[in-house]
Protein backbone atom coordinates (compact mmCIF):
# COMPACT_ATOMS: atom_id res chain seq x y z
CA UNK A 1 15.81 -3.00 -49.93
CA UNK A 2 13.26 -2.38 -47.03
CA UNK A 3 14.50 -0.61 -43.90
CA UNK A 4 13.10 -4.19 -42.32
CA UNK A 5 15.19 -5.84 -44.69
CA UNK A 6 18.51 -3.83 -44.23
CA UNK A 7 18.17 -3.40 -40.37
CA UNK A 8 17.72 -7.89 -40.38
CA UNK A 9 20.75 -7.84 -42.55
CA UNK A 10 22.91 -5.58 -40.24
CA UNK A 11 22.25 -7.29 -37.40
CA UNK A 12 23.06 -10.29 -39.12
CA UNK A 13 26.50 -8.77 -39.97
CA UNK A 14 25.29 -9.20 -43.66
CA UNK A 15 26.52 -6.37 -46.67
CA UNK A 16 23.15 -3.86 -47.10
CA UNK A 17 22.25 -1.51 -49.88
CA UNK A 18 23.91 0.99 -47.71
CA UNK A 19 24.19 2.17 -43.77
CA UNK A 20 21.24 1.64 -41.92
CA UNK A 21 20.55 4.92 -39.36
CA UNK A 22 19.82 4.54 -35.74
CA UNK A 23 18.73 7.44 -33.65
CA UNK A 24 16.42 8.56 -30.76
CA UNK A 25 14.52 11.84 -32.23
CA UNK A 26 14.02 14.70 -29.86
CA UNK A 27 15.03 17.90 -31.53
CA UNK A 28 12.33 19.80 -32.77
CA UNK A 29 14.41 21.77 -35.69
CA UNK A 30 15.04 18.02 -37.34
CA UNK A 31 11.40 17.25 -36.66
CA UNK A 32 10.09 20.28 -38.24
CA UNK A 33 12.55 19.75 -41.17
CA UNK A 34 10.64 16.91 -41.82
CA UNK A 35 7.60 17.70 -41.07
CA UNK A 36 6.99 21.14 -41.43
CA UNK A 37 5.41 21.35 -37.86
CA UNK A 38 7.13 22.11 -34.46
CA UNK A 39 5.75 18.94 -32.76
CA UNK A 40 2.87 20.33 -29.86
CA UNK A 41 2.14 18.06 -26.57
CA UNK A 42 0.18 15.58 -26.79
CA UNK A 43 -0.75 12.85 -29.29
CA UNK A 44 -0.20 15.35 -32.00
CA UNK A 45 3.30 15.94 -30.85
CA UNK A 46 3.38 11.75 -30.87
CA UNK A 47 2.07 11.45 -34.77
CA UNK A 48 4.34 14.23 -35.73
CA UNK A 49 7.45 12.84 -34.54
CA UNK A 50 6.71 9.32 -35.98
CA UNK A 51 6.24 10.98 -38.90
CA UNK A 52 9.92 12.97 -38.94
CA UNK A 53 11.00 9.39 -37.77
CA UNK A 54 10.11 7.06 -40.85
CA UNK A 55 11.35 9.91 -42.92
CA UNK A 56 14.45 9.67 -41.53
CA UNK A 57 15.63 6.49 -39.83
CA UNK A 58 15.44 3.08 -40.00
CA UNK A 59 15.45 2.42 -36.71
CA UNK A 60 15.09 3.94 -33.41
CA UNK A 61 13.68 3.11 -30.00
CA UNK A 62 12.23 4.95 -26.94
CA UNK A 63 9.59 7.01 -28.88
CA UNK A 64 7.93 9.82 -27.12
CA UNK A 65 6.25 12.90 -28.18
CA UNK A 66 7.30 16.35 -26.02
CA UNK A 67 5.95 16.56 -22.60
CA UNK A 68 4.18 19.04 -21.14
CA UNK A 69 7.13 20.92 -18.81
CA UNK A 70 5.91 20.22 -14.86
CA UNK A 71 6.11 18.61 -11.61
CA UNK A 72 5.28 15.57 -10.75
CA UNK A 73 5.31 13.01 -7.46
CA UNK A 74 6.21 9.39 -8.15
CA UNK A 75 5.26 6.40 -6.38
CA UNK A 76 8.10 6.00 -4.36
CA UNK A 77 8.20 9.52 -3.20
CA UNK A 78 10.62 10.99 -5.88
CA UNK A 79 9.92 14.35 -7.05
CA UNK A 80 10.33 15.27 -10.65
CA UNK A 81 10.97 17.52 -13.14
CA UNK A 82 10.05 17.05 -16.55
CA UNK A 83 10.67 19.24 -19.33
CA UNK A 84 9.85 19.32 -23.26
CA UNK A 85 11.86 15.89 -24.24
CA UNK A 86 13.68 15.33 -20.73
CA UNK A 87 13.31 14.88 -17.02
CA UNK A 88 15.26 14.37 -13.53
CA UNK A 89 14.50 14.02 -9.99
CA UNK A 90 14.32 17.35 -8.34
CA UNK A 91 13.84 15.47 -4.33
CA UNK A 92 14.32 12.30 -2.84
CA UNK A 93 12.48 11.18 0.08
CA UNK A 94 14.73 10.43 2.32
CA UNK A 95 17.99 12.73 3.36
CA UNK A 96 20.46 10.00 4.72
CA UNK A 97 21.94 6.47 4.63
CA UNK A 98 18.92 4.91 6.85
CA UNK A 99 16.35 6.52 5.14
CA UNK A 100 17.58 5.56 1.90
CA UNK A 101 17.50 1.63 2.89
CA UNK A 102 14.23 2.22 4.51
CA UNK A 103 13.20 3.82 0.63
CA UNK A 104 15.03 0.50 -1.28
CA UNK A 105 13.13 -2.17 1.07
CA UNK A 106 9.61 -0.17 0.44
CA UNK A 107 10.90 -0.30 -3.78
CA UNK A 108 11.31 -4.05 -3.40
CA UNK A 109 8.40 -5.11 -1.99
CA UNK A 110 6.51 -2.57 -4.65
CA UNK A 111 8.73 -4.89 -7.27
CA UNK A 112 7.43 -7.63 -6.10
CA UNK A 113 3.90 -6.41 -6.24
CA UNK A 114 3.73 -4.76 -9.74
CA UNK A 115 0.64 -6.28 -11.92
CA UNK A 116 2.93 -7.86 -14.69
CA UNK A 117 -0.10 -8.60 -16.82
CA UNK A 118 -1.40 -5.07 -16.89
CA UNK A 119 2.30 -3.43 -17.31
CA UNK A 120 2.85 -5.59 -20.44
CA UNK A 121 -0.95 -4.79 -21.62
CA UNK A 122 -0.47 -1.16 -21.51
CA UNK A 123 3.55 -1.23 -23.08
CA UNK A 124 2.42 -3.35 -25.88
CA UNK A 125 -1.18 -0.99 -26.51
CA UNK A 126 1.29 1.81 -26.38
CA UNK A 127 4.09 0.52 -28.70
CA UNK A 128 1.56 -1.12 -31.58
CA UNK A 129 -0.06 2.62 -31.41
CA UNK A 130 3.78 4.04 -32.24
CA UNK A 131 4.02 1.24 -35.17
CA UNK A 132 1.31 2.70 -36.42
CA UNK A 133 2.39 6.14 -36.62
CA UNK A 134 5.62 5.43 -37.55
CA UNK A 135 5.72 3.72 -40.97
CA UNK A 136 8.46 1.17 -41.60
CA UNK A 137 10.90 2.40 -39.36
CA UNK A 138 12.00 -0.82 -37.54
CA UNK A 139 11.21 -0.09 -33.13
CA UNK A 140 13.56 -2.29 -31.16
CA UNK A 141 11.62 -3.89 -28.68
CA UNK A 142 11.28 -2.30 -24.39
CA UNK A 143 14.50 -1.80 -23.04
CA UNK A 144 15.14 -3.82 -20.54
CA UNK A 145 17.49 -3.31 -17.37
CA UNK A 146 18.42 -5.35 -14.32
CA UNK A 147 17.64 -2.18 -12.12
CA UNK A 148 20.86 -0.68 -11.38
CA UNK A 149 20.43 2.42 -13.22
CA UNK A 150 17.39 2.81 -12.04
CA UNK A 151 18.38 2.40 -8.21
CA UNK A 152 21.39 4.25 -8.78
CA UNK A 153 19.98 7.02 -9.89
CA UNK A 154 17.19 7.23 -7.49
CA UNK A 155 19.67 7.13 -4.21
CA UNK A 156 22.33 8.96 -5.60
CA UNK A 157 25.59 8.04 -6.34
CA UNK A 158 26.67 8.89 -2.66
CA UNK A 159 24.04 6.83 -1.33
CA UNK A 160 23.97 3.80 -3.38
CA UNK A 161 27.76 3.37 -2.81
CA UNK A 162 27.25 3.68 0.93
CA UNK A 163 24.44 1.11 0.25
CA UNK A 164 26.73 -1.37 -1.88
CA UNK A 165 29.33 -1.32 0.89
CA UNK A 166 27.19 -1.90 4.16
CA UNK A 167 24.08 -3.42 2.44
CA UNK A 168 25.28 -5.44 -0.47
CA UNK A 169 22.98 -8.02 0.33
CA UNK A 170 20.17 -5.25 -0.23
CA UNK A 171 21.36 -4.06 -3.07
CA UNK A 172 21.63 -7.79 -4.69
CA UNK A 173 17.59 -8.00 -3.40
CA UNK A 174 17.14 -5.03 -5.19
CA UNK A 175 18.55 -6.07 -8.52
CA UNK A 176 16.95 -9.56 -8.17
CA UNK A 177 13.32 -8.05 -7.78
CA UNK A 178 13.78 -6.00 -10.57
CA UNK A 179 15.78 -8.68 -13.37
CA UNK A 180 12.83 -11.42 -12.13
CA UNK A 181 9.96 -8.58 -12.69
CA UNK A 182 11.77 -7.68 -16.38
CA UNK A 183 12.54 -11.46 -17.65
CA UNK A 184 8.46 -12.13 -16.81
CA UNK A 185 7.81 -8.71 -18.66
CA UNK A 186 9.88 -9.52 -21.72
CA UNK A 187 8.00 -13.09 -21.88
CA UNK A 188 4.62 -11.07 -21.82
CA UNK A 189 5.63 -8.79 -25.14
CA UNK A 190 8.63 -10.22 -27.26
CA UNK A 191 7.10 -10.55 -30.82
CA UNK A 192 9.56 -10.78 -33.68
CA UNK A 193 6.87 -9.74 -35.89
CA UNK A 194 7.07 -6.59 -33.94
CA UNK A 195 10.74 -5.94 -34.05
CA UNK A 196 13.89 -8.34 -34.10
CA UNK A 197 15.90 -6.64 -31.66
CA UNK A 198 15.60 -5.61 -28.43
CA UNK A 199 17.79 -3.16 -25.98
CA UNK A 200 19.35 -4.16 -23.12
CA UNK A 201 20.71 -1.63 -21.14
CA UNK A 202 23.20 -0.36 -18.17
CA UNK A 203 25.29 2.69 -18.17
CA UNK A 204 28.30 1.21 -16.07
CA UNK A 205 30.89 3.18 -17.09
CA UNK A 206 32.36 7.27 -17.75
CA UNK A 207 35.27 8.64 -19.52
CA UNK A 208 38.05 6.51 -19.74
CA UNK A 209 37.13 4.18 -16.89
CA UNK A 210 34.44 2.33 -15.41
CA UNK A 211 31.54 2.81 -13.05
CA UNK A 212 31.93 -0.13 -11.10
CA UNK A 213 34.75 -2.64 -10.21
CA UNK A 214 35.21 -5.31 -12.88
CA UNK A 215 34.75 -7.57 -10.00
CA UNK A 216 31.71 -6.03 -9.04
CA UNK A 217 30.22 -6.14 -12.05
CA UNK A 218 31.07 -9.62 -12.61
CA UNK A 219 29.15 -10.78 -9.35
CA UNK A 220 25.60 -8.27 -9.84
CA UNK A 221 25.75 -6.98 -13.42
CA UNK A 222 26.89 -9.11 -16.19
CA UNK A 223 25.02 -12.55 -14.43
CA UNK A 224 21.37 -10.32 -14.27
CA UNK A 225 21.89 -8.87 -17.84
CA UNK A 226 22.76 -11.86 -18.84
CA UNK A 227 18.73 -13.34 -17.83
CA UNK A 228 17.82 -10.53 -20.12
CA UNK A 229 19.66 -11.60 -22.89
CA UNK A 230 18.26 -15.08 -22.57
CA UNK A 231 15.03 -14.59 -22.07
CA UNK A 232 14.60 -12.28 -25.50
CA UNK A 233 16.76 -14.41 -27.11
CA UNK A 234 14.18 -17.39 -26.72
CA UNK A 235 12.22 -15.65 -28.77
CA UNK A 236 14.43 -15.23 -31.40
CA UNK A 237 15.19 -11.48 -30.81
CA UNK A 238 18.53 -9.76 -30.71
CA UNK A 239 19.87 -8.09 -28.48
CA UNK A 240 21.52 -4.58 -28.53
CA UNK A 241 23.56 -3.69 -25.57
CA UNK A 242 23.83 0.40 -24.07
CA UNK A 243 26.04 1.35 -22.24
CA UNK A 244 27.63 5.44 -22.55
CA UNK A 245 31.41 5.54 -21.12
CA UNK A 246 34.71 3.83 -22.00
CA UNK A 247 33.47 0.33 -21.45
CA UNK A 248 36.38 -1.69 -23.03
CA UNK A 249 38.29 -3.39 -20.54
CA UNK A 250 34.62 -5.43 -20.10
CA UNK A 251 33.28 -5.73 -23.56
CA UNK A 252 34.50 -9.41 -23.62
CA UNK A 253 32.09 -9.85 -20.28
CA UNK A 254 29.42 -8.52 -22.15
CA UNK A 255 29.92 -10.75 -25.47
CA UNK A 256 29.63 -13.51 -22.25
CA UNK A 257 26.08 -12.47 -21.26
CA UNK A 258 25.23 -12.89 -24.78
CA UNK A 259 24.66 -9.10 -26.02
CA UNK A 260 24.50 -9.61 -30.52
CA UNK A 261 25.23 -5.69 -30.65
CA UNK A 262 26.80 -2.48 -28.82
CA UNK A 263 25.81 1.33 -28.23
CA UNK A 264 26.74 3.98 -28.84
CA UNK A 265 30.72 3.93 -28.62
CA UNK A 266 30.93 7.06 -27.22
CA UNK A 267 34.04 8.78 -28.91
CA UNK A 268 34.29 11.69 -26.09
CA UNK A 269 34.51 8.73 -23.44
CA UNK A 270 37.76 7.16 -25.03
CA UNK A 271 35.81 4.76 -27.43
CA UNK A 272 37.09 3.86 -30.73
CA UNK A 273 35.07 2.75 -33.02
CA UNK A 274 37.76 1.71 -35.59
CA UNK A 275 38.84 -0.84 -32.85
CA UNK A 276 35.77 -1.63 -31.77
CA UNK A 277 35.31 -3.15 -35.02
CA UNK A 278 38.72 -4.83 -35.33
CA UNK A 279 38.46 -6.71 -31.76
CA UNK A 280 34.86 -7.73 -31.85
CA UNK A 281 33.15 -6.66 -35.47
CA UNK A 282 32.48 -10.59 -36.44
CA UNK A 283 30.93 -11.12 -33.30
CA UNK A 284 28.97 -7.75 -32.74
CA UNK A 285 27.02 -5.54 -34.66
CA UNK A 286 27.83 -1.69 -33.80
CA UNK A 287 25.25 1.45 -33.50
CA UNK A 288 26.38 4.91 -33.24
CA UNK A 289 29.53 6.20 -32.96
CA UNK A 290 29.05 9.85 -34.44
CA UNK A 291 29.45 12.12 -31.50
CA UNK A 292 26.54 14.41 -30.27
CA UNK A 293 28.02 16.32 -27.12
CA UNK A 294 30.91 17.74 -29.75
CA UNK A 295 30.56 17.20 -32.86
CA UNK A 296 27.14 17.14 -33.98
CA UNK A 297 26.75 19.93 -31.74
CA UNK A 298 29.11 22.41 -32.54
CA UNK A 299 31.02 20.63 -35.74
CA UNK A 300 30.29 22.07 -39.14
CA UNK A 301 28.39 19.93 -41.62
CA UNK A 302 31.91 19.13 -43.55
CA UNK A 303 33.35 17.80 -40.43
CA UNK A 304 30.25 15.97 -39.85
CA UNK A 305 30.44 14.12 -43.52
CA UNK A 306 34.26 12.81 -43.12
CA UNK A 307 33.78 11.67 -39.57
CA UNK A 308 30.85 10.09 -40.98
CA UNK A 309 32.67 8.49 -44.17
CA UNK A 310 35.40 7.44 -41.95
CA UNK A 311 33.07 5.48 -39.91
CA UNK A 312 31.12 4.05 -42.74
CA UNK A 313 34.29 2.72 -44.25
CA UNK A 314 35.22 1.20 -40.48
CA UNK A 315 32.06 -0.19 -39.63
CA UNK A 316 30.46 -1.91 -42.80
CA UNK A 317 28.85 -4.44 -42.86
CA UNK A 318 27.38 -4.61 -39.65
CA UNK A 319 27.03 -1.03 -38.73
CA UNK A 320 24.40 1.27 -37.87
CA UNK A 321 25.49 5.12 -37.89
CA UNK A 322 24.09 7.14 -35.78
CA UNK A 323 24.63 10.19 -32.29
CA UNK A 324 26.34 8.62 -29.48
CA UNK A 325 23.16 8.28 -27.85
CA UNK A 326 20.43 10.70 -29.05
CA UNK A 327 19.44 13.61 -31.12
CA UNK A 328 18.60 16.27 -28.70
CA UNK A 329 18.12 20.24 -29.47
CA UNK A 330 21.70 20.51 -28.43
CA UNK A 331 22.59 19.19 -32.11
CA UNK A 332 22.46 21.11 -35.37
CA UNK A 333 19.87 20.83 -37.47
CA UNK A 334 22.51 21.07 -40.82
CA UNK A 335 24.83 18.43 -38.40
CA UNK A 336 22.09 15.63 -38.28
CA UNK A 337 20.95 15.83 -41.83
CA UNK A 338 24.90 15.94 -42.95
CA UNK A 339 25.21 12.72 -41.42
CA UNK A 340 21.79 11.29 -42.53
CA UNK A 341 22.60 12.10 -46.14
CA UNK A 342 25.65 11.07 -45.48
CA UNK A 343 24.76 7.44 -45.04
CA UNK A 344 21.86 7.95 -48.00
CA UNK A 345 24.52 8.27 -50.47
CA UNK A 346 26.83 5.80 -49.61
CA UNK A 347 25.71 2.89 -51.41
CA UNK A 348 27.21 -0.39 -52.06
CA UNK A 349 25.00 -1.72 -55.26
């Protein structure tokens, strides 16, 4: 079976050769594992972690070489830090509640203005160039977000809930400019020759409890996520929801807005992914599950392997295994490849 052929399968709910794996890749022991080479910046650093990649799973998103560590200025007056495989925002541009709604009214009106022709020209140069590198790994397709974690993290969480209770009309403009620029993007690149899923994404939630009201998330979340899932799902394209936190009082919301699958069940959160499966496995297809923060991190490989049996047996069919989010250099190298293997020798032929 190809890894084309099992991922279409899985997301179809549909019994596979065995588990397909679904990871992000940014942990340069795995890399070198496979490769032999510490990946270096640049496009070298790109081609060598597409290579550990279609080595070892069959399907990721969000590929990226390392970076070269720095400081940087965005366009809306953000300043950042970015180091090897990660970044954050080191200063905002404004200090206070008018300044910060002064700062969203500037984004909007830079939403508004954003060349959607040339943004879709340069993602789809940029992701043909990693399907070249990367062999037969399957790529899911841009993520695409209705802008709240994106304007939430840029104010601040103190900010943006000042924001959401004296501006909420703002904050609604916000989100509007950004879902309207995204469901024009996604009509510019979905190609199910390319890939046949896509993410959809919005971290709404923490351990054991939610983000955001259910109420609130009912009137400017799930409605906006919900264009998303439309518009890729015109062009025949799945859709795989992320969200990190304990997100199950709203997972029947989200089956609403027409997600097909959910990420990455994040067992330190409160998620289960044994009931998960029982409540919504013949409606959803599942990715990840295997926890990174703990136990890939600081498990031994044995622990590792029965976690990882355990899920198999839960999830199948319709399961991708995988780190509760991503493989970063916080994980051990004998961790990740005792769960890869793990779903190599599991077979169901």
């Amino acid at each position: 079976m190809t890894k084309r052929e099992r991922v279409e399968r899985t997301l179809d709910l549909q019994e596979t050769d065995r588990v397909p794996v679904y990871d992000l890749l940014y942990n340069d022991a795995v890399i070198q594992y496979f490769t032999g080479k510490v990946p270096p910046l640049g496009e070298e650093g790109l081609k060598i972690t597409c290579e550990a990649i279609s080595k070892m799973l069959d399907m990721t998103r969000s590929v990226t070489g390392p970076s070269e560590p720095g400081i940087y200025k965005r366009e809306d007056g953000c300043i950042i830090r970015r180091e090897r495989w990660t970044s954050w925002i080191e200063e905002r541009p404004f200090k206070d509640e008018e300044g910060a709604k002064k700062w969203v009214i500037e984004s909007i009106e830079r939403l508004k203005k954003t060349d959607i022709e040339e943004m879709a020209k340069r993602y789809l140069e940029y992701f043909k160039k990693v399907l070249s590198y990367i062999g037969d790994t399957v790529v899911l397709h841009a993520q695409t977000g209705t802008g709240l974690d994106e304007l939430r993290h840029s104010l601040g969480i103190e900010l943006f809930s000042y924001l959401s209770a004296d501006e909420p009309e703002l904050i609604s403009e916000y989100l509007d400019a950004y879902t309207d620029l995204q469901v024009k993007f996604i009509h510019r690149i979905a190609n199910r020759e390319l890939s046949p899923c896509a993410l959809t994404y919005g971290d709404i939630a923490y351990k054991e409890r939610l983000l955001h009201s259910p109420d609130w998330l009912r009137r400017e979340f799930f409605p906006r996520l919900k264009r998303l899932n439309d518009a890729w799902h015109e062009h025949g394209i799945k859709c795989l929801f992320h969200s990190d936190g304990y997100i199950m009082d709203v997972i029947p919301d989200l089956i609403d807005t027409g997600i097909d699958g959910l990420n990455p069940i994040e067992a330190v959160a409160g998620m289960d992914l044994k009931e998960v499966k029982r409540l919504y496995g013949d409606r959803l297809f599942i990715a990840g599950g295997i926890d990174v923060s703990q136990l890939l991190s600081n498990g031994t490989p044995e622990e590792v392997r029965e976690v990882c049996e355990e899920a198999i047996k839960i999830g199948y069919p319709g399961y991708f295994i995988g780190s509760t989010t991503e493989l970063d250099n916080g994980a051990k190298l004998e961790n990740v490849l005792a769960m890869v293997e793990t779903a190599w020798n599991i077979t169901f032929e």
